[in-house]
PDB file of N, CA and C in Angstrom:
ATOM      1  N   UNK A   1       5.264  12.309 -13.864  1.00  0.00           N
ATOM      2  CA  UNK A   1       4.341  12.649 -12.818  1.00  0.00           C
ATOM      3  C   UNK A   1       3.633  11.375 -12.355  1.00  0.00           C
ATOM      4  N   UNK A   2       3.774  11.234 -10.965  1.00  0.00           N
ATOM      5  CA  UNK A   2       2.938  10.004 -10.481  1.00  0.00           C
ATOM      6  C   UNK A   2       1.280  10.154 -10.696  1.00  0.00           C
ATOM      7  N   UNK A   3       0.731   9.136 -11.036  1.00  0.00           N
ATOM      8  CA  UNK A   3      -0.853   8.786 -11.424  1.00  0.00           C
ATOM      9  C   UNK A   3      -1.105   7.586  -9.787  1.00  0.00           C
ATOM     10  N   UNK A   4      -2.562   8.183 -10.067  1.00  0.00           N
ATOM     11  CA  UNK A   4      -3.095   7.751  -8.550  1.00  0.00           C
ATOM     12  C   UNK A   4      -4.644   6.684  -9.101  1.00  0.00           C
ATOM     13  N   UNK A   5      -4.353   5.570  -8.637  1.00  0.00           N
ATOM     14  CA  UNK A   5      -5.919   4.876  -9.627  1.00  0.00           C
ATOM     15  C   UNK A   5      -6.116   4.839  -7.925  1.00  0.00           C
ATOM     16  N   UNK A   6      -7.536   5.035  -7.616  1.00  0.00           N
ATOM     17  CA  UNK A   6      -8.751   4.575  -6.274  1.00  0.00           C
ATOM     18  C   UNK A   6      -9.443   4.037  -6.667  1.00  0.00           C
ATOM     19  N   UNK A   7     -10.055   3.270  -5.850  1.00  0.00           N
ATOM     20  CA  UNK A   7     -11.023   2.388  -5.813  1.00  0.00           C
ATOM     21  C   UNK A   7     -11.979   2.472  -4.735  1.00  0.00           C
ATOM     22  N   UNK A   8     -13.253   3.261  -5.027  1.00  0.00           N
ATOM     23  CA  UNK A   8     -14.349   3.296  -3.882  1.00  0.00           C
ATOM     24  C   UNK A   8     -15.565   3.651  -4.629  1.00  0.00           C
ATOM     25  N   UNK A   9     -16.161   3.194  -3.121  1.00  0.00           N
ATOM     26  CA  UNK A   9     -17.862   2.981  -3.714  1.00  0.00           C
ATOM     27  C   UNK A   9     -18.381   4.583  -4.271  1.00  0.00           C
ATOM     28  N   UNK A  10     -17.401   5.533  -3.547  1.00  0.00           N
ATOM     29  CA  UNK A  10     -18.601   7.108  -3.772  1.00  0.00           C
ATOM     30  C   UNK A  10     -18.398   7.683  -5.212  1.00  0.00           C
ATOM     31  N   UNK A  11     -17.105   7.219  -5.699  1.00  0.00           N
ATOM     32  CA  UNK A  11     -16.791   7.920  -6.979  1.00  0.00           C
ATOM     33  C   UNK A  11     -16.021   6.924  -8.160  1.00  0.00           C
ATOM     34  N   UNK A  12     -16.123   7.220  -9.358  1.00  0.00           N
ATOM     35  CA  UNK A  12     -15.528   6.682 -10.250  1.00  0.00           C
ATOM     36  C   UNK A  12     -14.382   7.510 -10.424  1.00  0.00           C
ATOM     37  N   UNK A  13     -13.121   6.466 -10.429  1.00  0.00           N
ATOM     38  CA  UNK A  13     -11.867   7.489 -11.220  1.00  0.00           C
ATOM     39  C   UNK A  13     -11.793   6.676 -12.273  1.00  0.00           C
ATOM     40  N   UNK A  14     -11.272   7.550 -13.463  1.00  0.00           N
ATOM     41  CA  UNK A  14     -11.682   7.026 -15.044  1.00  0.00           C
ATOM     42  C   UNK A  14      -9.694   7.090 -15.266  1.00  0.00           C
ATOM     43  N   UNK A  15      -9.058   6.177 -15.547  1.00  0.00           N
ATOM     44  CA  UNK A  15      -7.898   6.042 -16.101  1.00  0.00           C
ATOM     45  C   UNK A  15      -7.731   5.427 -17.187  1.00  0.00           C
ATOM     46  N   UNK A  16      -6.888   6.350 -17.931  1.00  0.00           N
ATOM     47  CA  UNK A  16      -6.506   6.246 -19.443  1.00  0.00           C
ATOM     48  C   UNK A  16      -5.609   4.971 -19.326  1.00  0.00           C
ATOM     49  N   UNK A  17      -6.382   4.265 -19.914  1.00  0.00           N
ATOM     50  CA  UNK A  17      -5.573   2.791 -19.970  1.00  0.00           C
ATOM     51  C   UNK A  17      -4.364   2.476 -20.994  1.00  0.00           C
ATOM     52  N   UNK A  18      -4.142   4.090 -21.895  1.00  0.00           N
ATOM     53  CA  UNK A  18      -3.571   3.811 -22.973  1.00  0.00           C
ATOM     54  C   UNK A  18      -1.877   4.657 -22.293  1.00  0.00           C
ATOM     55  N   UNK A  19      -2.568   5.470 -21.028  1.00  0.00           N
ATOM     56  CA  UNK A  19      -1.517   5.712 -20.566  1.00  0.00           C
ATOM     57  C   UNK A  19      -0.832   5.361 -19.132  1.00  0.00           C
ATOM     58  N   UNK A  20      -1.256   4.052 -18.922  1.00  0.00           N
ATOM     59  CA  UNK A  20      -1.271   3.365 -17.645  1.00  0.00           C
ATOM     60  C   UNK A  20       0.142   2.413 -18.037  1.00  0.00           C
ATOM     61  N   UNK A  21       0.901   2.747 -16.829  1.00  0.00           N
ATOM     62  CA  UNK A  21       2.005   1.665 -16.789  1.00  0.00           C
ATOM     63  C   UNK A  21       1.188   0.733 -16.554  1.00  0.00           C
ATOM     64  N   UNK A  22       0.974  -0.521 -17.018  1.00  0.00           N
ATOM     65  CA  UNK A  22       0.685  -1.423 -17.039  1.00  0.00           C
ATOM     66  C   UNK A  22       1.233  -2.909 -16.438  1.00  0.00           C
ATOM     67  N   UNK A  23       2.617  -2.846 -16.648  1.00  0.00           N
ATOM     68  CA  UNK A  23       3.820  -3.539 -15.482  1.00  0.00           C
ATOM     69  C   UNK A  23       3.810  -3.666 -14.204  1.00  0.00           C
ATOM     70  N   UNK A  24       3.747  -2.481 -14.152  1.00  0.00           N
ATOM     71  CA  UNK A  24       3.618  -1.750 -12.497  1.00  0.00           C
ATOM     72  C   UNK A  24       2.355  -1.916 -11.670  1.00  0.00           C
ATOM     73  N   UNK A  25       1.263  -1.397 -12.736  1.00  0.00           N
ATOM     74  CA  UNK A  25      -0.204  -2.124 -12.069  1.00  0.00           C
ATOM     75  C   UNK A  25      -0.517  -2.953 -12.169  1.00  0.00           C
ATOM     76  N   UNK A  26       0.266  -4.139 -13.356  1.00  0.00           N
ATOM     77  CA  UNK A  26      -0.355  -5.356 -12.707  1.00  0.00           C
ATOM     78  C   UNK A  26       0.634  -6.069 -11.438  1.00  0.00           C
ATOM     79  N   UNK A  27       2.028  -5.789 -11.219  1.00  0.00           N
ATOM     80  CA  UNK A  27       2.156  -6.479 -10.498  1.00  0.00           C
ATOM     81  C   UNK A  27       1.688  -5.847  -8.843  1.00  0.00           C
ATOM     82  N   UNK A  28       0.891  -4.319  -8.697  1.00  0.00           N
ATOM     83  CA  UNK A  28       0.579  -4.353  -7.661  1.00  0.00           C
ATOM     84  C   UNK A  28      -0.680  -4.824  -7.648  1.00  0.00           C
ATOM     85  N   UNK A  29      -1.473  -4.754  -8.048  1.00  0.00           N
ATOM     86  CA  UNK A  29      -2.616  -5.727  -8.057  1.00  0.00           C
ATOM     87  C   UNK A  29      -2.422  -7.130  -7.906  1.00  0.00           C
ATOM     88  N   UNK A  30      -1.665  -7.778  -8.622  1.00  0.00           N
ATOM     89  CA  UNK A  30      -1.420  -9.375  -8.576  1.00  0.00           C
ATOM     90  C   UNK A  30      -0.904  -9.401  -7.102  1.00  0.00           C
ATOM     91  N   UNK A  31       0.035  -8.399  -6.394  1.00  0.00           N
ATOM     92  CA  UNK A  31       0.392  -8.524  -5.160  1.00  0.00           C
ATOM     93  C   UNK A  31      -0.310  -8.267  -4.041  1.00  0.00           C
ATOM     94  N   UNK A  32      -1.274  -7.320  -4.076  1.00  0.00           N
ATOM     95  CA  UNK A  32      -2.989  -7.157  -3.702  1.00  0.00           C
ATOM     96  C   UNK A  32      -3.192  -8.226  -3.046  1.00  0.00           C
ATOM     97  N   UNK A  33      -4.015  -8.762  -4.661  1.00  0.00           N
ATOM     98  CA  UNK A  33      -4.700  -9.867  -4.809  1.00  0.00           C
ATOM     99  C   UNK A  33      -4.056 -10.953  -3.803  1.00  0.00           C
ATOM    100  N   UNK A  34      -2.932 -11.854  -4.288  1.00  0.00           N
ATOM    101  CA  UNK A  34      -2.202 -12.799  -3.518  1.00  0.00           C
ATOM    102  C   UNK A  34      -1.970 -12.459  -2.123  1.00  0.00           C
ATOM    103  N   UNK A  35      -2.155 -11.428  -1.936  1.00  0.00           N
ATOM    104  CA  UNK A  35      -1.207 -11.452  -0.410  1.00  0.00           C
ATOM    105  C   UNK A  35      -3.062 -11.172   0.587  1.00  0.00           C
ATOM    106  N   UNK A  36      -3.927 -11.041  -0.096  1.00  0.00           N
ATOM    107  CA  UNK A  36      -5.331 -10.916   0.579  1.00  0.00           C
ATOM    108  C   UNK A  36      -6.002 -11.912   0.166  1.00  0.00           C
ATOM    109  N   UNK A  37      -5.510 -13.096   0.211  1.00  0.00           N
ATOM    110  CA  UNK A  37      -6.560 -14.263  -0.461  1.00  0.00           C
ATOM    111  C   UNK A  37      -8.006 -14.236   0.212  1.00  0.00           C
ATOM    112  N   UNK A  38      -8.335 -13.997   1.136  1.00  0.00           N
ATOM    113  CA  UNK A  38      -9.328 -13.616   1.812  1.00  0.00           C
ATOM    114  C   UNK A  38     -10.826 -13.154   1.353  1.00  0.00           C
ATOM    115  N   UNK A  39     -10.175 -11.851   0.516  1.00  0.00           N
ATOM    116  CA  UNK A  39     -10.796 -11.004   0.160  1.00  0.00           C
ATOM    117  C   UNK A  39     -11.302 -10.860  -1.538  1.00  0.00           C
ATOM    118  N   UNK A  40     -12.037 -10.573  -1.971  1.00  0.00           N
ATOM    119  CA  UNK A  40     -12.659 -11.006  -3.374  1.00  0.00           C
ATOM    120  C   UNK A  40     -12.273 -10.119  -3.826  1.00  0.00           C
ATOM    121  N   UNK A  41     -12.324  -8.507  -2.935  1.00  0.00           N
ATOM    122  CA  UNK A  41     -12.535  -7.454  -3.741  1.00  0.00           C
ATOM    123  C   UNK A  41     -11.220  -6.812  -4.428  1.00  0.00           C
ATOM    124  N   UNK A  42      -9.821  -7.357  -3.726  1.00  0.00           N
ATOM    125  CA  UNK A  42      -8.814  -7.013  -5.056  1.00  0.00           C
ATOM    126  C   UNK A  42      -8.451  -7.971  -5.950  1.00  0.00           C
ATOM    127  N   UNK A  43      -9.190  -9.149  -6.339  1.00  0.00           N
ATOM    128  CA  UNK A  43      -8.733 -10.156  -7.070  1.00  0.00           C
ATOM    129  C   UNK A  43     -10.045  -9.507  -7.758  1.00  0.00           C
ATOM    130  N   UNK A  44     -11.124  -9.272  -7.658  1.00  0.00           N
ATOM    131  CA  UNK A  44     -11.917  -8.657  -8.499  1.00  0.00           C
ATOM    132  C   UNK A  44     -11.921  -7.090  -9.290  1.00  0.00           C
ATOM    133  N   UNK A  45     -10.812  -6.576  -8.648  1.00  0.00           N
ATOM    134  CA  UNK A  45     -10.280  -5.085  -8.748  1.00  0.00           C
ATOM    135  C   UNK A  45      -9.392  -5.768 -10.204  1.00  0.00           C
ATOM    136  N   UNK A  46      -8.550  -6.672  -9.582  1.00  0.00           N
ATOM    137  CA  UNK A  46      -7.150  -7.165 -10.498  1.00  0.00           C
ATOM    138  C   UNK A  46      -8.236  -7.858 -11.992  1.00  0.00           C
ATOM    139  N   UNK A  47      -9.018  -8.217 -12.010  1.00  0.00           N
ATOM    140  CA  UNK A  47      -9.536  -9.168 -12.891  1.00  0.00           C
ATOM    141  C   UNK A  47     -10.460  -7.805 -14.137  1.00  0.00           C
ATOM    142  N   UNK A  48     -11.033  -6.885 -13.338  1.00  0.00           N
ATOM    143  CA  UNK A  48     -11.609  -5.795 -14.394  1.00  0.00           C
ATOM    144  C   UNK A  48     -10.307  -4.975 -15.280  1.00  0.00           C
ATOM    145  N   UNK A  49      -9.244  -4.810 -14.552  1.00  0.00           N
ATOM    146  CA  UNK A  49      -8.373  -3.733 -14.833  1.00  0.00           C
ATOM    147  C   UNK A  49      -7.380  -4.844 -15.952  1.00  0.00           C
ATOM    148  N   UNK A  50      -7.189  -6.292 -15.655  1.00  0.00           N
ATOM    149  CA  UNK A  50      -6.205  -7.593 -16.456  1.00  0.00           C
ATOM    150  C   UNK A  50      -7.280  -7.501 -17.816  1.00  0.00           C
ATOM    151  N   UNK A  51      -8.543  -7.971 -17.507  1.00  0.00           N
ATOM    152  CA  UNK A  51      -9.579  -8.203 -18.504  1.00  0.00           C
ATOM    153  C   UNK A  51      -9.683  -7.007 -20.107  1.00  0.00           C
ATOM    154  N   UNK A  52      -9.177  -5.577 -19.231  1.00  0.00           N
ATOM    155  CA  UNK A  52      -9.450  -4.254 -19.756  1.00  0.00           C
ATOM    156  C   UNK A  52      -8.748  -4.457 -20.656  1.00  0.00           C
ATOM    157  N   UNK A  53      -7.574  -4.329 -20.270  1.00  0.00           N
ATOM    158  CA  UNK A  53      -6.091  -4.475 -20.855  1.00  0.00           C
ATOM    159  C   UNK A  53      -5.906  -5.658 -21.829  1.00  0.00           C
ATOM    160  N   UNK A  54      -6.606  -6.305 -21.819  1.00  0.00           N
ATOM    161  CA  UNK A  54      -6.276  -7.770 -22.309  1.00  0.00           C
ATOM    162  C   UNK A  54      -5.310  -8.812 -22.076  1.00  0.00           C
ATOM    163  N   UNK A  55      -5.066  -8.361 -21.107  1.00  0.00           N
ATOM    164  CA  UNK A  55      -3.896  -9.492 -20.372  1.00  0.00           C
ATOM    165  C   UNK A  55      -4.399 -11.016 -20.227  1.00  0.00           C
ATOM    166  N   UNK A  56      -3.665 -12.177 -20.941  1.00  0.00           N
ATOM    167  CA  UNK A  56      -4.738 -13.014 -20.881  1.00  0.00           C
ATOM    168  C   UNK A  56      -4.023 -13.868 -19.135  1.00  0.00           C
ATOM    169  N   UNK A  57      -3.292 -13.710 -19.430  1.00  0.00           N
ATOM    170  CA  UNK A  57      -2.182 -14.267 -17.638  1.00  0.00           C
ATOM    171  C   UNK A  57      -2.977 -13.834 -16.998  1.00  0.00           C
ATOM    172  N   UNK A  58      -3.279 -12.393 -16.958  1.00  0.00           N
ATOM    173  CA  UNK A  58      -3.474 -11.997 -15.605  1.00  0.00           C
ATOM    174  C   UNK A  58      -5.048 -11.760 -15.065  1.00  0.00           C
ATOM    175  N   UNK A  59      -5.515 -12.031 -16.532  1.00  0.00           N
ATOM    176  CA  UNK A  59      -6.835 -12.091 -16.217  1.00  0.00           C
ATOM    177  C   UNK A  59      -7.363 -13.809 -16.049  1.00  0.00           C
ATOM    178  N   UNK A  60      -6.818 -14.911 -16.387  1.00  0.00           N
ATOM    179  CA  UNK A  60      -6.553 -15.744 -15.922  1.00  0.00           C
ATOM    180  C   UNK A  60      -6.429 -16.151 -14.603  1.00  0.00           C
ATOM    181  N   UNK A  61      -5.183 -15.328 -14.086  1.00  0.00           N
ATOM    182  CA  UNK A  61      -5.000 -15.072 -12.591  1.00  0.00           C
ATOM    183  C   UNK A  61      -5.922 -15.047 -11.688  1.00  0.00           C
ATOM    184  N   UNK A  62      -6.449 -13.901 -12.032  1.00  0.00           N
ATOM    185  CA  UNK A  62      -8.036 -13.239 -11.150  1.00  0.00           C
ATOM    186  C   UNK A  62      -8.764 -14.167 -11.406  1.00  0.00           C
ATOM    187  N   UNK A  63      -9.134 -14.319 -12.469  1.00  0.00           N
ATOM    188  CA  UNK A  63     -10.191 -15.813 -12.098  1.00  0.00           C
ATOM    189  C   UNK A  63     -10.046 -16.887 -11.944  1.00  0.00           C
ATOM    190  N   UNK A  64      -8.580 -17.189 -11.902  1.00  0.00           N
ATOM    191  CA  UNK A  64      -8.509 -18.529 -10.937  1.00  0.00           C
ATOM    192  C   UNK A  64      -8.532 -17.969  -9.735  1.00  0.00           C
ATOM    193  N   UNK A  65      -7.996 -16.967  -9.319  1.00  0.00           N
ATOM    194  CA  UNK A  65      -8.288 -17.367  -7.953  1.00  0.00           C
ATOM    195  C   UNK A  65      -9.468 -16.336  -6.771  1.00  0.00           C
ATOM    196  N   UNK A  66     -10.093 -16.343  -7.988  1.00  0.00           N
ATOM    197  CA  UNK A  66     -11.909 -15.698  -7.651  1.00  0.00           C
ATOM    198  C   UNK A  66     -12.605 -16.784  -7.789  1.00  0.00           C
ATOM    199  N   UNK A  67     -12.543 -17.787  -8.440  1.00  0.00           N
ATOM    200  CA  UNK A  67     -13.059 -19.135  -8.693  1.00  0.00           C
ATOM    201  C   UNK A  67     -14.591 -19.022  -8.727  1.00  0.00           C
ATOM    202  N   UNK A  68     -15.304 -17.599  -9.511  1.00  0.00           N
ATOM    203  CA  UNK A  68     -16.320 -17.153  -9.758  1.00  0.00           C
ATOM    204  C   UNK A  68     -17.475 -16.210  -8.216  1.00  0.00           C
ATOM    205  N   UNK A  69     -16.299 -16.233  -7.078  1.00  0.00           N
ATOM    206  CA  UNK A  69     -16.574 -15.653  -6.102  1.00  0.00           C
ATOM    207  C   UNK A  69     -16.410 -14.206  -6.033  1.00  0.00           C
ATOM    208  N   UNK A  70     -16.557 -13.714  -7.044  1.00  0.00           N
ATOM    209  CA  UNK A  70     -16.527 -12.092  -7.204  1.00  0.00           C
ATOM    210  C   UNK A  70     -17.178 -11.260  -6.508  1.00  0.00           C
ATOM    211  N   UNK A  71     -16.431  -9.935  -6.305  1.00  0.00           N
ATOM    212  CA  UNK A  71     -16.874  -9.451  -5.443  1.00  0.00           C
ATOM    213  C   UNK A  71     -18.193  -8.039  -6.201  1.00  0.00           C
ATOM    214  N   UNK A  72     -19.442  -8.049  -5.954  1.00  0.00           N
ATOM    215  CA  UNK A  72     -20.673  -7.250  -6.500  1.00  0.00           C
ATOM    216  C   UNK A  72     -20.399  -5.337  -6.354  1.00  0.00           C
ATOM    217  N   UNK A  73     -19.792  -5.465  -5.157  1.00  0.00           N
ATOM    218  CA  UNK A  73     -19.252  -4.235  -4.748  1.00  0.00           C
ATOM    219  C   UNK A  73     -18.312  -3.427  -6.389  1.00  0.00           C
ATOM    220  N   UNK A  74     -17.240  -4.286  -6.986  1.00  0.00           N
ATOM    221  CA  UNK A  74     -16.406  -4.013  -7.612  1.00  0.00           C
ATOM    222  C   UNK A  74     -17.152  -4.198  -8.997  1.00  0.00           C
ATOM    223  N   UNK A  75     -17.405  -5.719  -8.977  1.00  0.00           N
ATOM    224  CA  UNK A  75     -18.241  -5.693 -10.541  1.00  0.00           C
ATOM    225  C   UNK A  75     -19.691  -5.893  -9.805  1.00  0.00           C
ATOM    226  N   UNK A  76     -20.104  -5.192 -10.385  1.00  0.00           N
ATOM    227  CA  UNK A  76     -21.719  -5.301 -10.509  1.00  0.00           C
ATOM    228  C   UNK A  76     -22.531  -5.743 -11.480  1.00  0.00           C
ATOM    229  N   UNK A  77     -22.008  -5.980 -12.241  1.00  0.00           N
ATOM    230  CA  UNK A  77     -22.843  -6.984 -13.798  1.00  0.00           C
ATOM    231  C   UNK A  77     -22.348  -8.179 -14.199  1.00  0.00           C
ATOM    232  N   UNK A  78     -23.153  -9.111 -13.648  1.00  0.00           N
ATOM    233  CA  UNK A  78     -22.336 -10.821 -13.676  1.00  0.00           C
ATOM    234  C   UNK A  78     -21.761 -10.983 -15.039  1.00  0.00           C
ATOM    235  N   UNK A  79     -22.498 -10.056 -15.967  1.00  0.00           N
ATOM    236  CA  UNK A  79     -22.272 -10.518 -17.610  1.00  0.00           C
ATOM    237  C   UNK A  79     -20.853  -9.774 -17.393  1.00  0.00           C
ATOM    238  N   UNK A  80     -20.332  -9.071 -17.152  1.00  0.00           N
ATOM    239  CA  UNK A  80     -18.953  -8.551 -17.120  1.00  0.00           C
ATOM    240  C   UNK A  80     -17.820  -9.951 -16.766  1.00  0.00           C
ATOM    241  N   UNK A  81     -18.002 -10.513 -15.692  1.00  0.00           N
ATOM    242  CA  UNK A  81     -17.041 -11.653 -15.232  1.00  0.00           C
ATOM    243  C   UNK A  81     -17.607 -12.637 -16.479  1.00  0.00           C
ATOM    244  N   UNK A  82     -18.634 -13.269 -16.742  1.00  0.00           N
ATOM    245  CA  UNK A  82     -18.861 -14.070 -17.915  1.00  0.00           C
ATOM    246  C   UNK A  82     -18.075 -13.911 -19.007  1.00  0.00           C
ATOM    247  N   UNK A  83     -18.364 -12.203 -19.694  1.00  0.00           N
ATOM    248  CA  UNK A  83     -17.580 -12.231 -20.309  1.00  0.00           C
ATOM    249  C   UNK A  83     -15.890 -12.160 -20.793  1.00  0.00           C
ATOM    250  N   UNK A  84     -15.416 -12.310 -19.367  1.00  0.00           N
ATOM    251  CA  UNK A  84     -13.494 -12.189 -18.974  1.00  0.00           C
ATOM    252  C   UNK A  84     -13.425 -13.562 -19.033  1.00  0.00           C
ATOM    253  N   UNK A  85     -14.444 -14.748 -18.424  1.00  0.00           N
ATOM    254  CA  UNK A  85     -14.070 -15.821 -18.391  1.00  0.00           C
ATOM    255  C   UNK A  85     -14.377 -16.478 -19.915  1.00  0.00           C
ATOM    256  N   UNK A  86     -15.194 -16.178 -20.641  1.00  0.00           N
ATOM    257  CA  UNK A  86     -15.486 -16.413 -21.968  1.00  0.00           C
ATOM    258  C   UNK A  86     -14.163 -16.464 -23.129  1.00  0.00           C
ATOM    259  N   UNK A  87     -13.786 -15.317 -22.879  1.00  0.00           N
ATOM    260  CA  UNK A  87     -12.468 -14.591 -23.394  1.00  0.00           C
ATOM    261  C   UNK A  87     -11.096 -15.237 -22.906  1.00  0.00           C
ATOM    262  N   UNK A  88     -11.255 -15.259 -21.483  1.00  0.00           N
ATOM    263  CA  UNK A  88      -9.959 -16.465 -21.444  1.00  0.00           C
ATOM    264  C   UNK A  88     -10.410 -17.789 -22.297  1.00  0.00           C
ATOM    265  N   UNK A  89     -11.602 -18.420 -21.916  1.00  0.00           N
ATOM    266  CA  UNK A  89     -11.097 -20.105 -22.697  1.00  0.00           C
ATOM    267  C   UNK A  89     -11.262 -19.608 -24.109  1.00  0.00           C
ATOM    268  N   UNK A  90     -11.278 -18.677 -24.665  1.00  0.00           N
ATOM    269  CA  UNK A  90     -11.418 -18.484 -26.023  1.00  0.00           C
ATOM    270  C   UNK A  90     -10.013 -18.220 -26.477  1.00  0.00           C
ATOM    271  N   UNK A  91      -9.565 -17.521 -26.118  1.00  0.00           N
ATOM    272  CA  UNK A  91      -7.848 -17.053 -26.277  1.00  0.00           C
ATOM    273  C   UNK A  91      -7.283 -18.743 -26.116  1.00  0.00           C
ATOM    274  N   UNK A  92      -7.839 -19.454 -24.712  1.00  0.00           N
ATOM    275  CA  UNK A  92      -6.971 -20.760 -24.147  1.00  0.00           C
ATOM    276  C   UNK A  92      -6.723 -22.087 -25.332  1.00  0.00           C
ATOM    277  N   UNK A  93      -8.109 -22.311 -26.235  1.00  0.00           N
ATOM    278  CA  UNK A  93      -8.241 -22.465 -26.911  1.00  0.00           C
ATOM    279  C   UNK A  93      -8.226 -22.635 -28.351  1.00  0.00           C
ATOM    280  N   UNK A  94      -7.739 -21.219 -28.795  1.00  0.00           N
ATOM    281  CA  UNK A  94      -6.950 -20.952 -29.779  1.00  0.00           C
ATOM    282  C   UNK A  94      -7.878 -20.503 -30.824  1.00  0.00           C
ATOM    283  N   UNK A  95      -7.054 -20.653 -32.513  1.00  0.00           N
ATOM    284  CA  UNK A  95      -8.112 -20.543 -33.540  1.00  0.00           C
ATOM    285  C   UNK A  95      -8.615 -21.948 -33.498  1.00  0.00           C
ATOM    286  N   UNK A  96     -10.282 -21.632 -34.101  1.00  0.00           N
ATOM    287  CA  UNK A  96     -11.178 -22.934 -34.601  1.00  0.00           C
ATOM    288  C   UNK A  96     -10.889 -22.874 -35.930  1.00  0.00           C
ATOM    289  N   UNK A  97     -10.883 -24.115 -36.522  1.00  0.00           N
ATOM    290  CA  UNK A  97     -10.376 -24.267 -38.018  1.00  0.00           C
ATOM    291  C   UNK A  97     -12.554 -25.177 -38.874  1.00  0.00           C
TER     292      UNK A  97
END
């Protein structure tokens, strides 16, 4: 059965991330994102949903190329992007010995 994720200001849709093709949504998001460089709000769409998941690529992705220009509409708590970008150089980084 096809699953439908939206994205708008009036309502929250809550998707089971445990049952989310994940393949599939990231590469339409990553294709979103890239093909609207313009626009913050699906590279900021792509960066909550990469971050969720733990994708470290693709949350990478989104914030390179949000370059901390996020969009407030999508995330609304700066500590949210802090903490995706935290988490990438921490992963980038590796173990501390």
């Amino acid at each position: 059965m096809p699953r439908l994720i939206a994205f708008t200001q009036r309502s929250i849709v809550f998707l089971n991330f445990g049952e989310a093709d994940w393949p599939t949504l990231k590469r339409g998001l990553a294709l979103l994102t890239h093909s609207y460089p313009d626009s913050s709000e699906w590279a900021s769409r792509y960066l909550v949903v990469a971050y969720t998941m733990k994708d470290l690529e693709a949350t990478k992705d989104a914030l390179d190329t949000l370059k901390g220009n996020y969009s407030p509409r999508v995330i609304s708590d700066p500590t949210f992007y802090q903490a995706a970008s935290e988490w990438v150089e921490n992963q980038l980084a590796g173990p501390t010995s």
